[in-house]
PDB file of N, CA and C in Angstrom:
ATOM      1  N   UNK A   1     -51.184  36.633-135.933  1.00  0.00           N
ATOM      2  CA  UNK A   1     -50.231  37.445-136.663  1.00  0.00           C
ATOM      3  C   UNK A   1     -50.604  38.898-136.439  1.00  0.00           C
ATOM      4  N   UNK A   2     -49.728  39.881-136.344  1.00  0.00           N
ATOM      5  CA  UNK A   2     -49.858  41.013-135.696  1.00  0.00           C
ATOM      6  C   UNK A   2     -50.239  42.020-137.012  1.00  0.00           C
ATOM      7  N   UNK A   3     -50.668  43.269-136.782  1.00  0.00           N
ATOM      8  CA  UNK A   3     -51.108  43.979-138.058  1.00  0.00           C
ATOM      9  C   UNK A   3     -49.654  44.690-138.393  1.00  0.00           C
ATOM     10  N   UNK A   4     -48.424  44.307-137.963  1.00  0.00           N
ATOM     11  CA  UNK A   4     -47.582  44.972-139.372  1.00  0.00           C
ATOM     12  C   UNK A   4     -47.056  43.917-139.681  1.00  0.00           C
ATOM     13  N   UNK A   5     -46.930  42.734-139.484  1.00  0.00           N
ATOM     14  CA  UNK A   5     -47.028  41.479-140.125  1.00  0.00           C
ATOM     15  C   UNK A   5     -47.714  41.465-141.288  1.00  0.00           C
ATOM     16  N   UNK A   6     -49.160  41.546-141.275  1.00  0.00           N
ATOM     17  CA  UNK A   6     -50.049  41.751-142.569  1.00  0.00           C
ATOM     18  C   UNK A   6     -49.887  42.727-143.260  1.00  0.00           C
ATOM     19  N   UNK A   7     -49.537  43.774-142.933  1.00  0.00           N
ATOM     20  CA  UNK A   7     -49.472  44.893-143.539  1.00  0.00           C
ATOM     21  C   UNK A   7     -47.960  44.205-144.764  1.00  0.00           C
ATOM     22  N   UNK A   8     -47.080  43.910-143.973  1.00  0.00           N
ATOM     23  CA  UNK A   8     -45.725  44.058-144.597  1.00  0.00           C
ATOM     24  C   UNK A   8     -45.434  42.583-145.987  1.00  0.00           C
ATOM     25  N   UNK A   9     -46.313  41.172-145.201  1.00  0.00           N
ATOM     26  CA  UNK A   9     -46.978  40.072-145.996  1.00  0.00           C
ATOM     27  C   UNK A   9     -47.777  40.676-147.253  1.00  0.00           C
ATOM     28  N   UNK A  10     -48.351  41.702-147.096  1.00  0.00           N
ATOM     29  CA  UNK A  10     -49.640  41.956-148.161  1.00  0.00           C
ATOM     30  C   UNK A  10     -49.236  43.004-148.854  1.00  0.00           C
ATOM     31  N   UNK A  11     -48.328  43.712-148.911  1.00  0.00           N
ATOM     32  CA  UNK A  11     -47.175  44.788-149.052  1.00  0.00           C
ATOM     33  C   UNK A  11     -46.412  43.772-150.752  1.00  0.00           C
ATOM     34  N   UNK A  12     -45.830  43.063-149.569  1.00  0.00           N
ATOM     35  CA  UNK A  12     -45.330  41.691-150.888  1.00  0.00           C
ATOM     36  C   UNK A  12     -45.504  41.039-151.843  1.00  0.00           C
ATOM     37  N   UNK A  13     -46.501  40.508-151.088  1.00  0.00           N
ATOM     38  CA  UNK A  13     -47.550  39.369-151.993  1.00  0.00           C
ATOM     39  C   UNK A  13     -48.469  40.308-152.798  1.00  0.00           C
ATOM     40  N   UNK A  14     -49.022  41.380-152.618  1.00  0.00           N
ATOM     41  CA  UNK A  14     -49.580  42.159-153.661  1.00  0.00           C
ATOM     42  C   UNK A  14     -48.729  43.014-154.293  1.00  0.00           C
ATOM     43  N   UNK A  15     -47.710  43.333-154.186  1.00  0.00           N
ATOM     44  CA  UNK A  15     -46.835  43.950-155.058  1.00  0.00           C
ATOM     45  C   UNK A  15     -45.921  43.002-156.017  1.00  0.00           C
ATOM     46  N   UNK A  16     -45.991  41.609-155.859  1.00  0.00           N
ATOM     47  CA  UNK A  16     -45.858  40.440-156.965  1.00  0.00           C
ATOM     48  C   UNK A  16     -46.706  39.970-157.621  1.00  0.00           C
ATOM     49  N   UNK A  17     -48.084  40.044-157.228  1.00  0.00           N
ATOM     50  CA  UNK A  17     -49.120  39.411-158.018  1.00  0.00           C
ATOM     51  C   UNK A  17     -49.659  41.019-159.015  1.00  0.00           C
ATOM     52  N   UNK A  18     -49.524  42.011-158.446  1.00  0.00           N
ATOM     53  CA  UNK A  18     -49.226  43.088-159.311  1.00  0.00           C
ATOM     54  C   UNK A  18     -48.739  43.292-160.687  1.00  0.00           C
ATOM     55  N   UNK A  19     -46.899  42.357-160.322  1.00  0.00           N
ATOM     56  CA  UNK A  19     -46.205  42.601-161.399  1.00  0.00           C
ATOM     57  C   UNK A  19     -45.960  40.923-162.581  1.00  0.00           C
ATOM     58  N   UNK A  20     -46.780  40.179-161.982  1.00  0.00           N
ATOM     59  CA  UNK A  20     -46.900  38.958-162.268  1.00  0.00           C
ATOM     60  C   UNK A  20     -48.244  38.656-163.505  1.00  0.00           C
ATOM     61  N   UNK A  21     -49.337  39.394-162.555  1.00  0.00           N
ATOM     62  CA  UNK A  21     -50.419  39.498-163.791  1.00  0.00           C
ATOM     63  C   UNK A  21     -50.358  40.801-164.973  1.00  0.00           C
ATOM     64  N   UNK A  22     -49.702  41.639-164.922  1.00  0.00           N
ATOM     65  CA  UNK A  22     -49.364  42.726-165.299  1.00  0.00           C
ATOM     66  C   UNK A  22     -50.783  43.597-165.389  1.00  0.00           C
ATOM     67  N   UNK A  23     -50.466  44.645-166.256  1.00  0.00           N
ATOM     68  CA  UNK A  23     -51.674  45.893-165.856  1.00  0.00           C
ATOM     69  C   UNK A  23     -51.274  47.049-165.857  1.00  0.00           C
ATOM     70  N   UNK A  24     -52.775  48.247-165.370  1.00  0.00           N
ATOM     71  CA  UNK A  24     -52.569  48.877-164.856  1.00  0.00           C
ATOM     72  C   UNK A  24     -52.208  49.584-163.247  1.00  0.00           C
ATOM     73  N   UNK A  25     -52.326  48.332-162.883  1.00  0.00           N
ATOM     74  CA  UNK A  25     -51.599  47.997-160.892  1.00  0.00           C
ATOM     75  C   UNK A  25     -52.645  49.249-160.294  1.00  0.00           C
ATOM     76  N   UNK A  26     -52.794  49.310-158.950  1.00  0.00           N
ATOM     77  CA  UNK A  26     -53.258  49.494-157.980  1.00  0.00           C
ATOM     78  C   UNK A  26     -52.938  50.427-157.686  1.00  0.00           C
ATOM     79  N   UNK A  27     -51.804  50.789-157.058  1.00  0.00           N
ATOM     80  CA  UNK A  27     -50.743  51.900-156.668  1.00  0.00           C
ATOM     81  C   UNK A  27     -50.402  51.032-154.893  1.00  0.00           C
ATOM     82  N   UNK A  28     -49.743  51.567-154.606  1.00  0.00           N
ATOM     83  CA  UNK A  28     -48.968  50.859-153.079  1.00  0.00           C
ATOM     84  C   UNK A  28     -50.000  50.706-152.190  1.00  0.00           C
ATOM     85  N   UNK A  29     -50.755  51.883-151.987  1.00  0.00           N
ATOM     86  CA  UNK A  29     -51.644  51.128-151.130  1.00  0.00           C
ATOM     87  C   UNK A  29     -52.972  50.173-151.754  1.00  0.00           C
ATOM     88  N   UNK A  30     -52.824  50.296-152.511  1.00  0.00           N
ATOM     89  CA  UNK A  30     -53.981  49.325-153.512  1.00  0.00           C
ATOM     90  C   UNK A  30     -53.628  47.831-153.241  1.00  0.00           C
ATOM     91  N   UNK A  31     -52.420  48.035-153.741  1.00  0.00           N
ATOM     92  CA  UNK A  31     -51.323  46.651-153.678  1.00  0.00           C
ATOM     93  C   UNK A  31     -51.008  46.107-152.180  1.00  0.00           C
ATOM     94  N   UNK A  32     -51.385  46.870-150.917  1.00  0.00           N
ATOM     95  CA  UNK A  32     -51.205  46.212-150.064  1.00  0.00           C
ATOM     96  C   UNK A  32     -52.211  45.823-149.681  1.00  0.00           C
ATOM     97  N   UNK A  33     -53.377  46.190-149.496  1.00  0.00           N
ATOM     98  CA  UNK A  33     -54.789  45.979-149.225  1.00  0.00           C
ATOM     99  C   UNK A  33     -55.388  44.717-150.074  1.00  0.00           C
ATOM    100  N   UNK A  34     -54.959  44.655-151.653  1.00  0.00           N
ATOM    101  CA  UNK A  34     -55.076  43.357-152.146  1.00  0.00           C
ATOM    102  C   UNK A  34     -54.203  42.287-151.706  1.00  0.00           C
ATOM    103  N   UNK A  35     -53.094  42.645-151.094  1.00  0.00           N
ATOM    104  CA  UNK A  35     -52.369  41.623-150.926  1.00  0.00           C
ATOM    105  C   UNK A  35     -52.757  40.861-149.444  1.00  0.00           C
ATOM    106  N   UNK A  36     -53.564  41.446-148.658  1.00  0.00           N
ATOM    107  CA  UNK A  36     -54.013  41.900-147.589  1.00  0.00           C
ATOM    108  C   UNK A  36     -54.979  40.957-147.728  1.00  0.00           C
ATOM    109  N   UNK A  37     -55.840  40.822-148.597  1.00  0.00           N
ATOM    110  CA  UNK A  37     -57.321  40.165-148.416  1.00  0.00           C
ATOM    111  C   UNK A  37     -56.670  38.792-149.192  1.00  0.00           C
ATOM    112  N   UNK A  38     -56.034  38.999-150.694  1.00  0.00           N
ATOM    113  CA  UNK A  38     -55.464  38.359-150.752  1.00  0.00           C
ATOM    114  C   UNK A  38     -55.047  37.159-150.095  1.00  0.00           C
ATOM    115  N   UNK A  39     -54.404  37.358-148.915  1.00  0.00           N
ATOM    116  CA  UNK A  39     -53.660  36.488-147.591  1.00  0.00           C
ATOM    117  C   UNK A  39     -54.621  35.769-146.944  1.00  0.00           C
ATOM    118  N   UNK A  40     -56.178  36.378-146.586  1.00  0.00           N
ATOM    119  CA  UNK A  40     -56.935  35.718-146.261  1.00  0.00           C
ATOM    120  C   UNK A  40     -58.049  35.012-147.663  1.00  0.00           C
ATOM    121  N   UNK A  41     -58.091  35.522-148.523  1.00  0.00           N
ATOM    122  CA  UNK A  41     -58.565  34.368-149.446  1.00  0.00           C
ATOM    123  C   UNK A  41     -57.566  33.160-149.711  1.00  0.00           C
ATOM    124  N   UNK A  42     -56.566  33.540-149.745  1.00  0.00           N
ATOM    125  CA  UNK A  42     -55.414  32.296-150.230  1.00  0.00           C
ATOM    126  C   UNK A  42     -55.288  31.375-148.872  1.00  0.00           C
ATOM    127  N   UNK A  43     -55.311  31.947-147.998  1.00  0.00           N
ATOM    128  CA  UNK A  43     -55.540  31.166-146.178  1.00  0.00           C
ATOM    129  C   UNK A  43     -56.623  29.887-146.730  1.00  0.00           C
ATOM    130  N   UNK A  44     -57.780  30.377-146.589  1.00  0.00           N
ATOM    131  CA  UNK A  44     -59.231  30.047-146.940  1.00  0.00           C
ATOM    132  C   UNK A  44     -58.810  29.086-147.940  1.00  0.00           C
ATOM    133  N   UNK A  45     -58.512  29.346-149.458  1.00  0.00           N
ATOM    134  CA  UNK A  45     -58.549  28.284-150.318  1.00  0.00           C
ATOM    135  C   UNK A  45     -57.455  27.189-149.883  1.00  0.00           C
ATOM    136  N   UNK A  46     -56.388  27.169-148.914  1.00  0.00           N
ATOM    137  CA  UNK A  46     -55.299  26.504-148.847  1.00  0.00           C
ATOM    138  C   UNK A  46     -55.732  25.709-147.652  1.00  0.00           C
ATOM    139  N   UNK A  47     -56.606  26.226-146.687  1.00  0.00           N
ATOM    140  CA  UNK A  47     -57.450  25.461-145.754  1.00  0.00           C
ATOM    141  C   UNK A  47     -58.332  24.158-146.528  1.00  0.00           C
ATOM    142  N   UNK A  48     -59.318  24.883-147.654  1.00  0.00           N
ATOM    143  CA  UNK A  48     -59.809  24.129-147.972  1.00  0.00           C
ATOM    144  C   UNK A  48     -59.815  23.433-148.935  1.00  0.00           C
ATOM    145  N   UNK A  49     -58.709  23.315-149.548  1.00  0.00           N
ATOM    146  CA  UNK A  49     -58.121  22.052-150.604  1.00  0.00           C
ATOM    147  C   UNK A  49     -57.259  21.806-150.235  1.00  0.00           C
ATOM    148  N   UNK A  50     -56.283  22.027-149.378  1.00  0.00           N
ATOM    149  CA  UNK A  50     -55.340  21.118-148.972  1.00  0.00           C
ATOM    150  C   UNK A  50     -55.045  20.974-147.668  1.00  0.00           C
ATOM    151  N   UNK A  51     -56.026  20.985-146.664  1.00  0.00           N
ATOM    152  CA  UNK A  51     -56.300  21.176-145.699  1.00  0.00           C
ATOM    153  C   UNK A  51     -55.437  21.622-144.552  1.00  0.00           C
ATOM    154  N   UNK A  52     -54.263  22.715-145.113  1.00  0.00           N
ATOM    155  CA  UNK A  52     -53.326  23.052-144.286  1.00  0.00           C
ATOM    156  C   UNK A  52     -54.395  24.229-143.555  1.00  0.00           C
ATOM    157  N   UNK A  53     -53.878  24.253-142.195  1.00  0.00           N
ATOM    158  CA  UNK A  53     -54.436  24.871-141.833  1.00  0.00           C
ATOM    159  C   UNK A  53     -53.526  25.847-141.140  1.00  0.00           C
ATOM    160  N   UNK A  54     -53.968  26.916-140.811  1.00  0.00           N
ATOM    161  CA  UNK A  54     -52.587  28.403-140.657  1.00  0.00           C
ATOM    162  C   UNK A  54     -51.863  28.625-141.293  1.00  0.00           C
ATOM    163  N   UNK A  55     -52.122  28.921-142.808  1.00  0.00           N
ATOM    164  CA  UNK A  55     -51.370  29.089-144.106  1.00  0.00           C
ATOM    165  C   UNK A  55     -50.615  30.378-143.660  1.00  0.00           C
ATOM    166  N   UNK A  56     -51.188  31.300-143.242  1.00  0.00           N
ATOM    167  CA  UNK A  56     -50.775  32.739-143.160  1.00  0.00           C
ATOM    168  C   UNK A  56     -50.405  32.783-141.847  1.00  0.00           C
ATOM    169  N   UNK A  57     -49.328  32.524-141.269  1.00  0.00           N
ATOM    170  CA  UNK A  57     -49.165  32.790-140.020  1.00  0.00           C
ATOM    171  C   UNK A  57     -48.174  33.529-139.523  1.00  0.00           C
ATOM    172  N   UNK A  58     -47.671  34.193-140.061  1.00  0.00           N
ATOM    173  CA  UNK A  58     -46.760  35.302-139.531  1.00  0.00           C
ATOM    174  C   UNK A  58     -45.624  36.239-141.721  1.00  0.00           C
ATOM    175  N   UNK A  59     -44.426  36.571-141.199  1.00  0.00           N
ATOM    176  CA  UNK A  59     -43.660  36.702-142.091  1.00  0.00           C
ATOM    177  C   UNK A  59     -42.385  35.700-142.751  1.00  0.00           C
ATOM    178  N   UNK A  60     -43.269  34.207-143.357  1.00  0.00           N
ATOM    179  CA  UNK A  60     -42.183  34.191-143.842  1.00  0.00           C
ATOM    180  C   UNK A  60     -42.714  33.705-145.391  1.00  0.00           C
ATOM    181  N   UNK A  61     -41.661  32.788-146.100  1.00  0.00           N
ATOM    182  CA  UNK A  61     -42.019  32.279-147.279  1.00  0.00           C
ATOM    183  C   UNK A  61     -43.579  31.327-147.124  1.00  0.00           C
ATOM    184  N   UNK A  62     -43.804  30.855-146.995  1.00  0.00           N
ATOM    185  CA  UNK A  62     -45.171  29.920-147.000  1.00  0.00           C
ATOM    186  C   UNK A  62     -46.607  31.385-147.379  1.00  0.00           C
ATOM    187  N   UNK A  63     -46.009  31.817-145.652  1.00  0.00           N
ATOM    188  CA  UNK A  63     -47.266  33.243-145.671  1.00  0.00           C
ATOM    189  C   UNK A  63     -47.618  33.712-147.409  1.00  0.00           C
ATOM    190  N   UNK A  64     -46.502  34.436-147.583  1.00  0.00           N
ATOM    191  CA  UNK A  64     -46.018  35.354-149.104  1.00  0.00           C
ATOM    192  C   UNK A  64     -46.333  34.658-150.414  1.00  0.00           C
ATOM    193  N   UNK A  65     -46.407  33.121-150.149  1.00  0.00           N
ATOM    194  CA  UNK A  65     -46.928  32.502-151.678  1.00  0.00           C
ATOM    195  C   UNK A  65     -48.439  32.110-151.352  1.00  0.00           C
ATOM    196  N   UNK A  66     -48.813  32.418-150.242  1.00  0.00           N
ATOM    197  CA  UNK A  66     -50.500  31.401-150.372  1.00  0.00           C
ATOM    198  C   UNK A  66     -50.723  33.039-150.192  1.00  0.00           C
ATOM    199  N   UNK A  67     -50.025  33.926-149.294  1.00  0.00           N
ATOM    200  CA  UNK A  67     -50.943  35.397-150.197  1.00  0.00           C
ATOM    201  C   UNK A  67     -50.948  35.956-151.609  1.00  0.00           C
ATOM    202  N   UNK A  68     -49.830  35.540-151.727  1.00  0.00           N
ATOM    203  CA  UNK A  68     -49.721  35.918-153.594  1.00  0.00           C
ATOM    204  C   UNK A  68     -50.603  35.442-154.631  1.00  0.00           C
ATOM    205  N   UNK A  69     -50.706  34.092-154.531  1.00  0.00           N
ATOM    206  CA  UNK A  69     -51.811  33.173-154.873  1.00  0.00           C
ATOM    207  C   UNK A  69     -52.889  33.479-154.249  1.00  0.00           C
ATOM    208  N   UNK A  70     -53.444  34.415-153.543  1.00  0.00           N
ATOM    209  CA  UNK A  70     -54.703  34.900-153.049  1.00  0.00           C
ATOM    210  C   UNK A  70     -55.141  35.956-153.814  1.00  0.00           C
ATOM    211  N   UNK A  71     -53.438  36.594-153.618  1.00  0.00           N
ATOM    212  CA  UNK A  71     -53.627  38.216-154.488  1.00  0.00           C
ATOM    213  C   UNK A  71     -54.041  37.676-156.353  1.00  0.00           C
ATOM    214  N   UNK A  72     -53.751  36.831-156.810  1.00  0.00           N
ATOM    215  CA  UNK A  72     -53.707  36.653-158.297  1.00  0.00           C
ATOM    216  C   UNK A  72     -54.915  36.504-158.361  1.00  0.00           C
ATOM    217  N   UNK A  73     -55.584  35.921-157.550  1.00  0.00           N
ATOM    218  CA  UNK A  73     -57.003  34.990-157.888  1.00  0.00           C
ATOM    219  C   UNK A  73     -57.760  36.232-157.965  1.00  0.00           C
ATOM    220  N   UNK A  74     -57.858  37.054-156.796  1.00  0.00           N
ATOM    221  CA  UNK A  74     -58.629  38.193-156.609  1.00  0.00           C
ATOM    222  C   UNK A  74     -58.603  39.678-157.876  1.00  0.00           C
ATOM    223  N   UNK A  75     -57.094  39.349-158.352  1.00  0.00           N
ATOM    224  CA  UNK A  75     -56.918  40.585-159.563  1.00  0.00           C
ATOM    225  C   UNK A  75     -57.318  39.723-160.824  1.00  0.00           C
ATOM    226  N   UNK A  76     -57.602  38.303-160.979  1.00  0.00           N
ATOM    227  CA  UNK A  76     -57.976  37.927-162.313  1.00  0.00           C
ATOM    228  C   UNK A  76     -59.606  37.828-161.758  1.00  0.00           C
ATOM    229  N   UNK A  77     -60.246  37.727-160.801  1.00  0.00           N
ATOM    230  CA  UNK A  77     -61.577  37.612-160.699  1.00  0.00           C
ATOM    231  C   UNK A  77     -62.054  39.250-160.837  1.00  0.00           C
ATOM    232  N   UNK A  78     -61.216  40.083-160.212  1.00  0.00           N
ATOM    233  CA  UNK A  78     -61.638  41.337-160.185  1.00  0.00           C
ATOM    234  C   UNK A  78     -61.612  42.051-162.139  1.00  0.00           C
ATOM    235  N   UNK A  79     -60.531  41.194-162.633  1.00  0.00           N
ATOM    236  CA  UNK A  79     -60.619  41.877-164.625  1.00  0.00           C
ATOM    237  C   UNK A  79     -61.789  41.063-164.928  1.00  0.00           C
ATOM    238  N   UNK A  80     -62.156  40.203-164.825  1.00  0.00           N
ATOM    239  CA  UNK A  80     -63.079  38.969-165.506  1.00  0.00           C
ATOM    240  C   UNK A  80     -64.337  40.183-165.056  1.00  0.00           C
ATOM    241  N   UNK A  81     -64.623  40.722-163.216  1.00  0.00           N
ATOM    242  CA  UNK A  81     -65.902  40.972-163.496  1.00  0.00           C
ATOM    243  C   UNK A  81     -65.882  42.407-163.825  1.00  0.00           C
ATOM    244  N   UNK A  82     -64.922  43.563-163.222  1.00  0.00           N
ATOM    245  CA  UNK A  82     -65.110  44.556-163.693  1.00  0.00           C
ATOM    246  C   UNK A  82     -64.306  45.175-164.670  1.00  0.00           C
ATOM    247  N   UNK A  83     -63.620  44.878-165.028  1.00  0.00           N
ATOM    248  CA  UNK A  83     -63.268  45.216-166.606  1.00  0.00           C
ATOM    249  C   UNK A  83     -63.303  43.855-167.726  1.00  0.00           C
ATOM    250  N   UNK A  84     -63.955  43.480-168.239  1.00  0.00           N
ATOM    251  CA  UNK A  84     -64.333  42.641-169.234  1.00  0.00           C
ATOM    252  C   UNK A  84     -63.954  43.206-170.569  1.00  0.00           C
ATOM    253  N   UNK A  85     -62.953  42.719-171.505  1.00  0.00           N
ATOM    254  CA  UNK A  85     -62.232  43.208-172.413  1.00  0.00           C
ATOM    255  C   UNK A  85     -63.734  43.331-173.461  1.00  0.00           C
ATOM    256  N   UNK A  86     -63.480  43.812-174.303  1.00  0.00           N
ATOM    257  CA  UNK A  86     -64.803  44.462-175.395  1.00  0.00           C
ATOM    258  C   UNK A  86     -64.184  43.476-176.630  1.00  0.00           C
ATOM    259  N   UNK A  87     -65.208  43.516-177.380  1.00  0.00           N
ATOM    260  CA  UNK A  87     -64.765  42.147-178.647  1.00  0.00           C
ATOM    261  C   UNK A  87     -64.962  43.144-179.615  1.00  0.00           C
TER     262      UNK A  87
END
């Protein structure tokens, strides 16, 4: 997959998992760069539990939900470790 493929996949998928977990968001390029790694964590977990393999392979629907679901995992692991709500 070519880099404005990813760029434009991670563009998406982090600008939904953005408005999905809600917040204070990233800003656009925040949101593409998560959506970005995103694509390859969600690749990775979709490889290895359901053993599809080339989850992320270009621009279409499949790509955009196993990055989105990459992007969520990464913005709820990222509140859990660096912002931890105060009791």
């Amino acid at each position: 997959m070519g880099i404005l493929s990813w760029i434009v996949v991670g563009l998406i998928a982090g600008w939904l998992a953005s408005q999905v977990m809600r917040g204070g968001g990233y800003g656009l390029v925040g949101d593409i760069v998560l959506g970005i790694i995103g694509g390859l964590v969600g690749g990775y977990l979709a490889g290895a539990l359901f053993g599809v393999s080339d989850a992320v392979n270009g621009i279409n629907v499949l790509s955009i939900v196993v990055a989105f679901i990459g992007a969520m995992v990464l913005i709820g692991l990222s509140r859990m470790f660096l912002h931890p709500r105060r009791a």
